[in-house]
Protein backbone atom coordinates (compact mmCIF):
# COMPACT_ATOMS: atom_id res chain seq x y z
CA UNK A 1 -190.14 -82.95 -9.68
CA UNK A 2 -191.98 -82.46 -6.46
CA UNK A 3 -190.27 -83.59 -3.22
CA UNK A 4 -192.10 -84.85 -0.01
CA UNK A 5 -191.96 -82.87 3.08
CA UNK A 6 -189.53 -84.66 5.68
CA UNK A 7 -192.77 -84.72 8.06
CA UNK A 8 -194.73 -86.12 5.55
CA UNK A 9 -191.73 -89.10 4.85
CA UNK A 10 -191.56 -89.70 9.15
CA UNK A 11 -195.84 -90.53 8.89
CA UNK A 12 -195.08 -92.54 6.27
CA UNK A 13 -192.67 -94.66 8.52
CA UNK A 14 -189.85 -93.64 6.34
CA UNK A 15 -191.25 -94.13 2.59
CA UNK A 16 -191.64 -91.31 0.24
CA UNK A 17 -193.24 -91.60 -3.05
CA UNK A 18 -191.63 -90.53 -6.39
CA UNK A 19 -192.07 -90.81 -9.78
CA UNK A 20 -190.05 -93.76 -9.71
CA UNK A 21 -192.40 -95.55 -6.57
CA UNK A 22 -191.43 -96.24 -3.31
CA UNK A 23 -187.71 -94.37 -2.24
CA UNK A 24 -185.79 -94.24 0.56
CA UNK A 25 -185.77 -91.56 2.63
CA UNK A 26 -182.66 -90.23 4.82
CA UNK A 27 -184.87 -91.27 7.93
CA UNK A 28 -185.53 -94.87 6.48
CA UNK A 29 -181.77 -95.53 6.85
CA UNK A 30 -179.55 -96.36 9.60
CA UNK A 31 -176.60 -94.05 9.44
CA UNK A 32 -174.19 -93.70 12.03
CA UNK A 33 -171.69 -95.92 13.57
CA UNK A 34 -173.42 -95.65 16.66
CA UNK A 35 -176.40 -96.65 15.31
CA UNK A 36 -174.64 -100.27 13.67
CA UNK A 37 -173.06 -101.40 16.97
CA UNK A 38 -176.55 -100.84 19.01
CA UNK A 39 -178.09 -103.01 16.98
CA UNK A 40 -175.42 -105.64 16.97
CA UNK A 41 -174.81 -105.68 20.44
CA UNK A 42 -178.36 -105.03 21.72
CA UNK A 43 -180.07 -106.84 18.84
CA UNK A 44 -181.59 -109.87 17.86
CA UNK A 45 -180.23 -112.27 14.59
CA UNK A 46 -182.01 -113.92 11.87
CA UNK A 47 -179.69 -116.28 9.37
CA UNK A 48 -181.03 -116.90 5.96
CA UNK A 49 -178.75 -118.80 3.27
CA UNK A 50 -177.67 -115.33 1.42
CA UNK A 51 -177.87 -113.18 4.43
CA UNK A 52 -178.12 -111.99 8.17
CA UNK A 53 -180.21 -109.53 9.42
CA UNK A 54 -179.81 -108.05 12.95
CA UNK A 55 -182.64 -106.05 14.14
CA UNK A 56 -183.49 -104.35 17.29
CA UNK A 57 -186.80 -102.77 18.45
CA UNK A 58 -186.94 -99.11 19.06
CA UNK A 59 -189.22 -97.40 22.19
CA UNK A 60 -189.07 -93.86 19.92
CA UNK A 61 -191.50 -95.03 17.57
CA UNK A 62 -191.23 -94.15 14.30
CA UNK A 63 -191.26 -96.53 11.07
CA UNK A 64 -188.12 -98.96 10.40
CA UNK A 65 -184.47 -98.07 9.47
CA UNK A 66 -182.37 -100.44 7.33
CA UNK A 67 -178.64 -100.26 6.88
CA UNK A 68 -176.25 -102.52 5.14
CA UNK A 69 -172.82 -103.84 5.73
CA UNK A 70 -170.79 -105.54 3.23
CA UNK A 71 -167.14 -106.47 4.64
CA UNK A 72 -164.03 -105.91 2.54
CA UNK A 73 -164.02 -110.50 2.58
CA UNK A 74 -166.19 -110.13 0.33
CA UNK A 75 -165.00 -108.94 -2.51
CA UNK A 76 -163.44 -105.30 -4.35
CA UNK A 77 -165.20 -102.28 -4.25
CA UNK A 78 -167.03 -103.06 -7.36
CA UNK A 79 -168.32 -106.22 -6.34
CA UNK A 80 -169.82 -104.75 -2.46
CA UNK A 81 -171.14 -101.80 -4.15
CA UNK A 82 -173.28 -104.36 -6.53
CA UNK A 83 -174.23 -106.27 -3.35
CA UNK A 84 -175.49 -103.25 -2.11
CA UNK A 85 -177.05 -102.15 -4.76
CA UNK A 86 -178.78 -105.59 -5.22
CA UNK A 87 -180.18 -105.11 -1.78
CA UNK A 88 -181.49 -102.13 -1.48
CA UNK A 89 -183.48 -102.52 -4.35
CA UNK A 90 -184.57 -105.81 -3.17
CA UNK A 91 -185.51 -104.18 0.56
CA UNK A 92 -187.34 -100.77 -1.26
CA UNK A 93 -189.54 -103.53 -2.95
CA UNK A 94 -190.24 -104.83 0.48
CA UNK A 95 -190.48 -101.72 2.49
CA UNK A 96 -194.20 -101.25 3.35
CA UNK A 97 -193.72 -104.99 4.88
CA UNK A 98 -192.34 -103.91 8.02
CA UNK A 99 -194.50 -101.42 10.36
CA UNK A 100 -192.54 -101.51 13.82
CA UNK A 101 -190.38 -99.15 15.06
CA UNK A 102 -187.16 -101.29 14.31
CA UNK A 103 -183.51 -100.83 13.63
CA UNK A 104 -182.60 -103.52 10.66
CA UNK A 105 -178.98 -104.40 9.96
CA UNK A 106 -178.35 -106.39 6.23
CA UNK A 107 -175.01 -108.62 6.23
CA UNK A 108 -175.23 -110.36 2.74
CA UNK A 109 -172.84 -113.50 2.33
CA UNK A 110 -170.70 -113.86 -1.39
CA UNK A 111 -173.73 -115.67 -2.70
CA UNK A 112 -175.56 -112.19 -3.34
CA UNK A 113 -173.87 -111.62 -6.45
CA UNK A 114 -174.57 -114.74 -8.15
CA UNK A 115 -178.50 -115.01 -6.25
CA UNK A 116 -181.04 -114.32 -9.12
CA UNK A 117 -182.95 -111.41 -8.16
CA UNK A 118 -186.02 -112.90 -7.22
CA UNK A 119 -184.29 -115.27 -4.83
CA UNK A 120 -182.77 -112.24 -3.14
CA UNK A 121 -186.06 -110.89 -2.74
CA UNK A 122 -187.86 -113.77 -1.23
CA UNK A 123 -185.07 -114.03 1.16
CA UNK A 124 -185.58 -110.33 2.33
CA UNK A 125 -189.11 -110.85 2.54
CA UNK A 126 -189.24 -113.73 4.38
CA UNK A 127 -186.44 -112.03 6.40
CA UNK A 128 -188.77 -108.83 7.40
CA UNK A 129 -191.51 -111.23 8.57
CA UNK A 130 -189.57 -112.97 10.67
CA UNK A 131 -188.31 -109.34 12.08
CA UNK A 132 -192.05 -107.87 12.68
CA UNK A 133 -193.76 -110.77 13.59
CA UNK A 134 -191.01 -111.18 16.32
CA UNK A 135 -191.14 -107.48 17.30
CA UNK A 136 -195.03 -107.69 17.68
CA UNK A 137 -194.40 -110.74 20.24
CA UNK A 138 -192.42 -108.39 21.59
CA UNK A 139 -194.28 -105.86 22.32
CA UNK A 140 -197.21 -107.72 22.78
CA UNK A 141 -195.68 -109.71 25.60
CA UNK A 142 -194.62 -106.42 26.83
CA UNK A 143 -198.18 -104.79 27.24
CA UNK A 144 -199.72 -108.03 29.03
């Protein structure tokens, strides 16, 4: 099995490709604390019926980071790791949908577990357009 170089993953704004497809890479994911409560407090929100994703431009540049927080509310240890598993798979579907540089928080609600899959997916889609459409106003706004 041949692995991508780490420089080669960071081009690709965080997306290596494996046998498999597309894969997260450790510099596609958000992974310290630090890293969380920057985008909570600095951030921007976006409410869908299954989920809320916080995002927050970055001025490093870089492709997008996603990281997921499912609270002990919503269920045992069995049923969060599912949730999580349910969304990452839905957001490595979606990844080549986002292009900024942007921090991405995913807070799924109880309904992830009993969402069909394609549901799931449509809401992270329409979630990450909402994120880089507002992140090129952004930046657009910025260089006017």
């Amino acid at each position: 099995m041949v692995k991508d170089s780490s420089r080669e993953a960071r081009e690709a704004g965080g997306i290596s490709s494996s046998r498999h497809g597309l894969k997260f890479s450790r510099t596609s994911r958000l992974l310290r604390h630090s890293d969380f409560e920057r985008v909570y407090k600095g951030g921007r929100r976006h409410f869908a019926s299954r989920l809320t994703v916080f995002y927050l431009a970055r001025q490093d540049g870089g492709g997008f980071r996603v990281g997921f927080t499912v609270g002990k509310a919503l269920g045992g240890a069995v049923e969060r790791n599912r949730m999580k598993r349910r969304l990452r798979e839905a957001v490595r579907l979606h990844l080549p949908q986002v292009q900024a540089p942007v921090d991405i928080v995913v807070n799924p609600k109880k309904s992830v577990l009993t969402a069909d899959f394609t549901e799931l997916e449509n809401e992270i889609s329409r979630a990450f357009a909402v994120v880089q459409k507002s992140v090129e106003n952004k930046s657009a706004a910025r260089n006017v």
